[in-house]
Protein backbone atom coordinates (compact mmCIF):
# COMPACT_ATOMS: atom_id res chain seq x y z
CA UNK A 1 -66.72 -68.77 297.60
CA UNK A 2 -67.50 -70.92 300.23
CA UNK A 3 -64.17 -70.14 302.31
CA UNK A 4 -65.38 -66.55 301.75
CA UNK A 5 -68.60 -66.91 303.18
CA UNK A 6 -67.64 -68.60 306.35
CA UNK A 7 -64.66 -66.44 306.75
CA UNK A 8 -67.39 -64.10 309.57
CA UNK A 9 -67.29 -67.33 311.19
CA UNK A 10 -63.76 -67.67 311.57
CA UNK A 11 -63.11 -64.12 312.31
CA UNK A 12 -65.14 -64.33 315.59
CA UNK A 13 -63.37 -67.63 316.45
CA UNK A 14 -60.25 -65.66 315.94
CA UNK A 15 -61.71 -63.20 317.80
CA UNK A 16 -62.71 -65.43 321.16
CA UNK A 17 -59.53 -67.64 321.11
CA UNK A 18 -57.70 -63.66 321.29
CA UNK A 19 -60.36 -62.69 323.95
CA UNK A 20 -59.59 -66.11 325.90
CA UNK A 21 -55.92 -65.85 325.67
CA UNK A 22 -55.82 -62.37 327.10
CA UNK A 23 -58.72 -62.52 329.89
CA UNK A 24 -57.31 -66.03 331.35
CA UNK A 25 -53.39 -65.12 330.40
CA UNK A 26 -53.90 -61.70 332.57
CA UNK A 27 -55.52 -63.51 335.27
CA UNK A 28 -52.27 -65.78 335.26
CA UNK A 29 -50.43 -62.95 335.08
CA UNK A 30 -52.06 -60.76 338.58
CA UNK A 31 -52.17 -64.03 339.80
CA UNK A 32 -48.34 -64.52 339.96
CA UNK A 33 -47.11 -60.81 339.93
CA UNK A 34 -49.13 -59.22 342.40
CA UNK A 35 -48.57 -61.83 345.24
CA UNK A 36 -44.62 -62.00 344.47
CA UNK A 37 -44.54 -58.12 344.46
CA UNK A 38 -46.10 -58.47 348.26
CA UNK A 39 -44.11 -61.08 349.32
CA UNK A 40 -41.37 -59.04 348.13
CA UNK A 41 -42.27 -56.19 349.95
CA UNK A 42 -42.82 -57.74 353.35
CA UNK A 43 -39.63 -59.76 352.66
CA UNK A 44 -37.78 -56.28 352.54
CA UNK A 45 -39.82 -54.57 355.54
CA UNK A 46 -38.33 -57.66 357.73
CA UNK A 47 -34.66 -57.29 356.58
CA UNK A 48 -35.26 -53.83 357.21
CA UNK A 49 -36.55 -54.01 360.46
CA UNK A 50 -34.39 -57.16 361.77
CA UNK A 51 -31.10 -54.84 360.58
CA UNK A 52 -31.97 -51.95 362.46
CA UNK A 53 -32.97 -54.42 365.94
CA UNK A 54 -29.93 -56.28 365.46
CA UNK A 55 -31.08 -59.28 363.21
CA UNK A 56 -31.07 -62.82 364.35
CA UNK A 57 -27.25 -62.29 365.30
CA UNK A 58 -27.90 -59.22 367.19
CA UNK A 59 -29.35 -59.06 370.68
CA UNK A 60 -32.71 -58.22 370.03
CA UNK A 61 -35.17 -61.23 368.39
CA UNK A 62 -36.20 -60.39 364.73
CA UNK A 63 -39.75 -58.83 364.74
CA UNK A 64 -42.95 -61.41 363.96
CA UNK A 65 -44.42 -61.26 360.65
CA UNK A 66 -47.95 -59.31 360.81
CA UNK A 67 -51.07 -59.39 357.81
CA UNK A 68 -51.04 -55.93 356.81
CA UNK A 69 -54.24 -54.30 356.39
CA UNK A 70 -53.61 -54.27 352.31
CA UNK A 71 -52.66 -57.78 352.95
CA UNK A 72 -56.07 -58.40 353.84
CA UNK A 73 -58.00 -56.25 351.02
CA UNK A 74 -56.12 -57.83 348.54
CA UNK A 75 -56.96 -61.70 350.16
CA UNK A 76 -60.32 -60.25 350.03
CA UNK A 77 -60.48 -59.29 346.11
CA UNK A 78 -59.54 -62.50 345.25
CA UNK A 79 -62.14 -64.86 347.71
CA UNK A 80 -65.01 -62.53 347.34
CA UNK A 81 -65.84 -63.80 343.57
CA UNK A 82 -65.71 -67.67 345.12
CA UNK A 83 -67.88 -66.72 347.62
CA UNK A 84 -70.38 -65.16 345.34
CA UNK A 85 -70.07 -68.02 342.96
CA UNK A 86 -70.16 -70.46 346.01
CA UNK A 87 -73.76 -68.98 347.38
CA UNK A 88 -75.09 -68.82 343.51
CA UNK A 89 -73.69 -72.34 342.72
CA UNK A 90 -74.41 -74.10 346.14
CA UNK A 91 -76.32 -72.44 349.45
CA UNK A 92 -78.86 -71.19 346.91
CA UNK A 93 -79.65 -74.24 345.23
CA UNK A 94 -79.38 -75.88 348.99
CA UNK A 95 -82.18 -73.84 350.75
CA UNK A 96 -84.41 -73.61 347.69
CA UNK A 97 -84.01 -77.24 346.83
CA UNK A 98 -84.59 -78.42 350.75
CA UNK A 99 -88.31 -75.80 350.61
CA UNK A 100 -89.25 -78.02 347.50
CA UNK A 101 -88.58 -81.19 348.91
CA UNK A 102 -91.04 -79.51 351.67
CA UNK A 103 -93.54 -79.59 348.83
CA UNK A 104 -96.15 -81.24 346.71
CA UNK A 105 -95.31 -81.89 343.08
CA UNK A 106 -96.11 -78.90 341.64
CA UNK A 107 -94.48 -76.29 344.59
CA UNK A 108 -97.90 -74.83 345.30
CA UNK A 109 -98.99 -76.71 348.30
CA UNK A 110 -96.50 -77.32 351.59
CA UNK A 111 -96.68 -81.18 352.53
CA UNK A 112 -94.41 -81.12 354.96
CA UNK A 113 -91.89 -84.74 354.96
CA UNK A 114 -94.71 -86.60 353.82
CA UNK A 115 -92.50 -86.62 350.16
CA UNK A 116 -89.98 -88.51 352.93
CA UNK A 117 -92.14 -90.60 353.93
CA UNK A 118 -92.45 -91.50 350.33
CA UNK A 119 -89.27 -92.31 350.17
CA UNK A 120 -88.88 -95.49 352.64
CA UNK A 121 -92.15 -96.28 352.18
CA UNK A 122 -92.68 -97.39 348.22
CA UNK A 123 -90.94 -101.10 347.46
CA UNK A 124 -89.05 -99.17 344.13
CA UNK A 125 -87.57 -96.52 345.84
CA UNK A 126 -85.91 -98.63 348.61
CA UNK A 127 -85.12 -100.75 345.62
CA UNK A 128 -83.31 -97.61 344.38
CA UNK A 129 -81.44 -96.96 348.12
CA UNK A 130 -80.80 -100.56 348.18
CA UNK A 131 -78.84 -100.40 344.80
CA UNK A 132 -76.93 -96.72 345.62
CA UNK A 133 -76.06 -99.01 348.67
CA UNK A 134 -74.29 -101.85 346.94
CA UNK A 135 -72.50 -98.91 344.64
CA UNK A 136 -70.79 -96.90 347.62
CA UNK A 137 -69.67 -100.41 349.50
CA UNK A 138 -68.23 -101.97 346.28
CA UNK A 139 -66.99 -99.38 343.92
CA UNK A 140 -64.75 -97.51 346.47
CA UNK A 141 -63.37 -101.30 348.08
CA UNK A 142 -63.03 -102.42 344.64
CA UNK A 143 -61.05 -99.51 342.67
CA UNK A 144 -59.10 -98.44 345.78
CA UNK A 145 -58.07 -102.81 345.50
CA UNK A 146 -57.58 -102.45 341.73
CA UNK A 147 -55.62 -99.34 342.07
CA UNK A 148 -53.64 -100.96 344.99
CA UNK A 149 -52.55 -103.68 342.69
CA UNK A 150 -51.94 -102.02 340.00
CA UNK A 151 -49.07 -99.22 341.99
CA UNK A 152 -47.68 -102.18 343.50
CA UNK A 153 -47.20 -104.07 340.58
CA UNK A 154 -46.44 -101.33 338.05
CA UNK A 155 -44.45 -99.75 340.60
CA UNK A 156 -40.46 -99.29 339.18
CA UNK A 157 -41.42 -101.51 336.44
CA UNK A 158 -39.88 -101.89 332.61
CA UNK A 159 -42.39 -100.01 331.30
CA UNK A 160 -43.91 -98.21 334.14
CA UNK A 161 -44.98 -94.61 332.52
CA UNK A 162 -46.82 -96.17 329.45
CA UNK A 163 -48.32 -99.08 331.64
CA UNK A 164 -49.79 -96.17 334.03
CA UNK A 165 -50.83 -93.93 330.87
CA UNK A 166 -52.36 -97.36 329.78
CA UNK A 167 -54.44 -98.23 333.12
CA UNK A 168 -55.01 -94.34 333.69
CA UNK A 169 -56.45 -93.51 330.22
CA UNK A 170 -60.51 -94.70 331.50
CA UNK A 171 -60.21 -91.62 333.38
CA UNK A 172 -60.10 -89.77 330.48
CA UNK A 173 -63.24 -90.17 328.80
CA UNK A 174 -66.57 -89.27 330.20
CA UNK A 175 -69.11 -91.37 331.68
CA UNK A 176 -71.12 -91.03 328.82
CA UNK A 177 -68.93 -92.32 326.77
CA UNK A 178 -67.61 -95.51 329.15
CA UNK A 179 -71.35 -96.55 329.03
CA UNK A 180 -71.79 -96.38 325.45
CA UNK A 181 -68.59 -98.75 325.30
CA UNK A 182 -69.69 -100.88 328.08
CA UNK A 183 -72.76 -101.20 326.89
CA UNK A 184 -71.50 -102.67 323.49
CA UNK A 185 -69.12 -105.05 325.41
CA UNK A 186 -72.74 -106.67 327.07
CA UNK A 187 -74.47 -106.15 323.89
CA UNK A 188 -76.71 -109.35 322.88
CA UNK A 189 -77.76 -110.94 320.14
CA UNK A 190 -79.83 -114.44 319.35
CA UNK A 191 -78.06 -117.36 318.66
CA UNK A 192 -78.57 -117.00 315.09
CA UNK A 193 -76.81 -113.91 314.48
CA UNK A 194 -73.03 -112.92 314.88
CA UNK A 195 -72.53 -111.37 318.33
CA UNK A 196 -71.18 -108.06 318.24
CA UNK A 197 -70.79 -107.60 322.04
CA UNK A 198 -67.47 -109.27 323.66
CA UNK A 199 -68.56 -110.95 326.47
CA UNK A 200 -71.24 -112.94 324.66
CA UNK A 201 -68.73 -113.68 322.16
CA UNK A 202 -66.50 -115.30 324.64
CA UNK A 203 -69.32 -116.91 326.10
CA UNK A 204 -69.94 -118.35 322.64
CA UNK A 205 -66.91 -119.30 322.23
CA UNK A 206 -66.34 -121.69 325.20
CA UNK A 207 -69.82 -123.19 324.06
CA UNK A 208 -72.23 -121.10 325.73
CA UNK A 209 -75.25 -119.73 324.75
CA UNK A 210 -75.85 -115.95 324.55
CA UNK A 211 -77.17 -113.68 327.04
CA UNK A 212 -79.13 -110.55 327.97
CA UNK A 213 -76.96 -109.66 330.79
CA UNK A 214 -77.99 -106.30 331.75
CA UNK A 215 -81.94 -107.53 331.89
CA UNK A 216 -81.38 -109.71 335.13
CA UNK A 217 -80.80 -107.97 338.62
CA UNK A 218 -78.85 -107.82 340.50
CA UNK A 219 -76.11 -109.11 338.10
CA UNK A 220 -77.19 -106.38 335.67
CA UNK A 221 -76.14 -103.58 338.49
CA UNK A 222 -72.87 -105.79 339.14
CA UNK A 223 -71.92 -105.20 335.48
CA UNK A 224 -72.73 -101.45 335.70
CA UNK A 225 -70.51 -100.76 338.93
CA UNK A 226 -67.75 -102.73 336.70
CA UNK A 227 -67.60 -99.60 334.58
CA UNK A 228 -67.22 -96.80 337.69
CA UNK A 229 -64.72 -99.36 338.92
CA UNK A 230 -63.06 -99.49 335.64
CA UNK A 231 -62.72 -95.65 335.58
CA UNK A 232 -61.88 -95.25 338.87
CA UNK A 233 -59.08 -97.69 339.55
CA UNK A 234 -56.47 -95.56 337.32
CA UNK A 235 -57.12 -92.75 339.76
CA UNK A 236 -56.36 -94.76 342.54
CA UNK A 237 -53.49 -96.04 341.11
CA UNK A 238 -51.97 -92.58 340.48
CA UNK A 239 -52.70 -91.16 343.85
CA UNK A 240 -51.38 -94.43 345.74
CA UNK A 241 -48.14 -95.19 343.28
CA UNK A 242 -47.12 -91.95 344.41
CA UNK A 243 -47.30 -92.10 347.86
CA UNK A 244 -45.47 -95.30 347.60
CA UNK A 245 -42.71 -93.78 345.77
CA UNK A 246 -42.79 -91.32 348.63
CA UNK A 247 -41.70 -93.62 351.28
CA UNK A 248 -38.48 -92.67 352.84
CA UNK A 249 -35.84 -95.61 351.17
CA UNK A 250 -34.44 -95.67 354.86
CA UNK A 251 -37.89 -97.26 355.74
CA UNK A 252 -37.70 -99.87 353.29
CA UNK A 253 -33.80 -100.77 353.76
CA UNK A 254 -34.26 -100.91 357.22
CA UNK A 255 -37.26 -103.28 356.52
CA UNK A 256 -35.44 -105.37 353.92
CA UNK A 257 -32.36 -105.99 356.66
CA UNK A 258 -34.78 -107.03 358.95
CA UNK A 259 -35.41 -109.64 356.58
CA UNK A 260 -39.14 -109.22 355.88
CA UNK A 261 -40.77 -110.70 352.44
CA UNK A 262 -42.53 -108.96 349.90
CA UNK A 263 -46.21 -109.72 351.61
CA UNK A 264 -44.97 -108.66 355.18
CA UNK A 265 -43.41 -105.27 353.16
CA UNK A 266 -46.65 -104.54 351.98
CA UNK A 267 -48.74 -105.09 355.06
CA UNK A 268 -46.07 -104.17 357.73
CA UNK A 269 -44.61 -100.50 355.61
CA UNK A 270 -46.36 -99.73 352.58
CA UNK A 271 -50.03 -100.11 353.44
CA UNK A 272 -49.17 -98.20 357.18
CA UNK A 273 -47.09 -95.42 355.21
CA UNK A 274 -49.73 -95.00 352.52
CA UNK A 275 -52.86 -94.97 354.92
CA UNK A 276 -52.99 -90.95 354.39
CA UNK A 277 -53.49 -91.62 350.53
CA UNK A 278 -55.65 -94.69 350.58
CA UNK A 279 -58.29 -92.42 353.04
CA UNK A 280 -58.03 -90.03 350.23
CA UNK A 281 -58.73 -92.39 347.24
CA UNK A 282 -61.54 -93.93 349.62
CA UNK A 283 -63.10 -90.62 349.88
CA UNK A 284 -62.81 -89.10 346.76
CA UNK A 285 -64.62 -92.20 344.85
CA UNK A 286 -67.29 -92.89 347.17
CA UNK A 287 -68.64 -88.71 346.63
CA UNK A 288 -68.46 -89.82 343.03
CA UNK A 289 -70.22 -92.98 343.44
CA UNK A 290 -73.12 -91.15 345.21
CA UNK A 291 -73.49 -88.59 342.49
CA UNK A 292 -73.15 -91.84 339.66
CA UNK A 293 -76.11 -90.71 336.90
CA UNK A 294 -74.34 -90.83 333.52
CA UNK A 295 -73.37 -95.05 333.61
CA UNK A 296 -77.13 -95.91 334.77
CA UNK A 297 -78.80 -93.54 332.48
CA UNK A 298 -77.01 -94.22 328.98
CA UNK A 299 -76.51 -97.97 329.70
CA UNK A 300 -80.24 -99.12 331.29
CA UNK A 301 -82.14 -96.07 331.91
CA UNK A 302 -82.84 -96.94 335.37
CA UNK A 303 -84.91 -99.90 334.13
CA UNK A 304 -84.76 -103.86 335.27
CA UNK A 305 -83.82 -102.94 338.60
CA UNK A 306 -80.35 -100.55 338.34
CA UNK A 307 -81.75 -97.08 339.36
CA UNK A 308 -80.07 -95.11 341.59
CA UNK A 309 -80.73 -92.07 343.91
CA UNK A 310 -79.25 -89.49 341.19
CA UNK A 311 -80.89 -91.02 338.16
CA UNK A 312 -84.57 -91.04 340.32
CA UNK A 313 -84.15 -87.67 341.55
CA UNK A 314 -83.52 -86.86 337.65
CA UNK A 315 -86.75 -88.94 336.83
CA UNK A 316 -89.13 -87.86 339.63
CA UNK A 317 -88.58 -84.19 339.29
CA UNK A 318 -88.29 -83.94 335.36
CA UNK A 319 -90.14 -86.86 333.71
CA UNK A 320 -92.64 -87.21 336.24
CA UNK A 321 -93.21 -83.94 337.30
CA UNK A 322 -93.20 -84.72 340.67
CA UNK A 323 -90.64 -81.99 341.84
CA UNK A 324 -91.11 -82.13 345.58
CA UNK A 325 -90.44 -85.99 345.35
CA UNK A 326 -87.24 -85.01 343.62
CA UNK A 327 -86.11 -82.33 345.57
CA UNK A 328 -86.30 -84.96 348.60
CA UNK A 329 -84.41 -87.57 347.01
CA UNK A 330 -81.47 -84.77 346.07
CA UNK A 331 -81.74 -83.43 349.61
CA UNK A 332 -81.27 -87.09 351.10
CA UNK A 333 -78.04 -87.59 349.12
CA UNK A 334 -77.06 -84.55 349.80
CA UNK A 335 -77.21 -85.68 353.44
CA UNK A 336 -75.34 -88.62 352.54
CA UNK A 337 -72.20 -86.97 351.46
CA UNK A 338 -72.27 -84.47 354.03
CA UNK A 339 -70.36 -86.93 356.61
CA UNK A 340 -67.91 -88.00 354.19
CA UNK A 341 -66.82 -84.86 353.42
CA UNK A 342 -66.93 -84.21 357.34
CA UNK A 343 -64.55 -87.16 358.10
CA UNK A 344 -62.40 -85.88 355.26
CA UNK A 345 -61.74 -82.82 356.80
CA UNK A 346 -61.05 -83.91 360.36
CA UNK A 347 -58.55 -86.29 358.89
CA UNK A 348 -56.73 -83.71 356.93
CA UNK A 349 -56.92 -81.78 360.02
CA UNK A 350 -55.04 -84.80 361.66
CA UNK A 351 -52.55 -84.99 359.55
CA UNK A 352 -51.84 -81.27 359.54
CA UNK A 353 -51.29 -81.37 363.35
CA UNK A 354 -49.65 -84.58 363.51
């Protein structure tokens, strides 16, 4: 009886696993046909065309490739939903979030950058800048390092795929859920009671007393960016074990003849060959640093000290009400990624010229 009366239920699961297989499996499907069928085509227009000039062995040059018109349409069909999404998901947001920060706290009166002014003028919010700071120096230095070590070491090792799985498997779980765990490793409890959190039961253990350790700052914001870096460092690791392993073996023979040791192999061929990737790592984890809300806001709140940019903007503009004051603090780390994204680019752009 009870099967029977959630079998609705299960129908229109049934139904939407169906409707998800078919709407992303043709997508898939256009996605792979339609450009083969065009590359086909032109592929045939060119043998077509270089046989009746002569071909490369003949004595006129096989014609130039040229985008044809339906070419372009098609190119079209496909960027024009990114675009849309693009302008819904990001300019619009931009432009209406930059007029707020233009605000007072309820959008009805213009202010002008007095809610900048704001900013670098109250003790707590520099407090806040001051802590984003010490997250985008340390967490990039320190899980680009860890994931350095780790590709170097684990690299061609006994038991290199489950050691990687191993060091890789933080990235799997959210941020959410590395705070909850972290937050039980610092957990505290009085000397009377068992400890339940692991690093006051080792400092119990060697005869210490327990201790509140995300209450004092700035050691409690050192212990949160010991999560992101925890996370973090099995991306690195990935990214950088493979571009070691892409390092032409005629590099590293030549190396080896020359009689170099393992420290001047590492500075003098693997950390110049890898440079590409480590820019990459760099990159990619100090945009997620800047955008770090989930660790602060399950494991302290923001409180004793450990706010940061995205967890204020998050408090200003929807606990306090005090949208304008919000919108400036998501519109200043906004600006704050902008040039890292900027240098990205230009060194992509490097590499795909050099």
């Amino acid at each position: 009886m009870e099967f029977a009366d959630e079998a609705p239920k299960l129908l229109m699961l049934l139904y939407g696993l169906v409707a998800f297989v078919v709407v992303v499996g043709g997508l898939l499907l256009l996605l792979d046909a339609i450009p083969n069928y065009f590359a086909r085509r032109r592929e045939q227009r060119l043998i077509a065309a270089s046989t009746a000039k002569g071909g490369p062995g003949g004595d006129s040059p096989a014609p130039v490739a040229r985008p044809r018109r339906g070419e372009g349409l098609f190119a079209a069909f496909f960027l024009f939903p990114a675009i849309v999404l693009l302008l819904i998901g990001l300019v619009v947001p931009a432009v209406r979030t930059t007029l707020l920060s233009l605000m007072d706290g309820g959008s009805d009166n213009w202010v002008g950058l007095r809610n900048y002014g704001w900013m670098f003028s109250q003790p707590e919010i520099i407090d806040v800048l001051i802590n984003t700071l010490m997250w985008v120096v340390l967490v990039p230095l320190l899980a680009t390092g860890m994931g350095l070590l780790y590709a170097v070491l684990v690299d061609k090792a006994r038991f290199e795929a489950i050691a990687k799985s191993l060091i890789f498997m933080p990235m799997a779980i959210s941020f959410v859920g590395a705070g909850i765990i972290w937050k039980f490793v610092y957990a505290y409890r009085s000397e009377e009671q068992e400890q339940i959190g692991l690093l006051n039961q080792i400092a119990v253990s060697f005869g210490g007393e327990p201790k509140q350790w995300l209450l004092n700052s700035p050691l409690n914001t050192l212990l949160l960016i010991a999560v992101m870096v925890w996370i973090q460092a099995g991306f690195a690791m990935v990214v950088l074990s493979a571009a070691i392993k892409a390092i032409p073996a005629e590099i590293v023979e030549a190396a080896r003849l020359d009689g170099v040791n393992a420290w001047q192999m590492f500075r003098r061929v693997t950390l110049p060959s890898i440079r590409p990737a480590l820019i990459v790592v760099v990159v990619t984890i100090s945009i997620a640093t800047l955008k770090v809300f989930d660790i602060v806001r399950t494991m302290t709140n923001g409180n004793f000290n450990t706010s940061v940019i995205a967890n204020e903007m998050y408090n200003q503009a929807f606990r306090f009400g005090q949208v304008g004051q919000g919108s400036a603090l998501a519109v200043f780390l906004f600006v704050l990624v902008i040039p890292i994204v900027i240098y990205q680019i230009r060194n992509l752009r490097q590499q795909r010229e050099g």
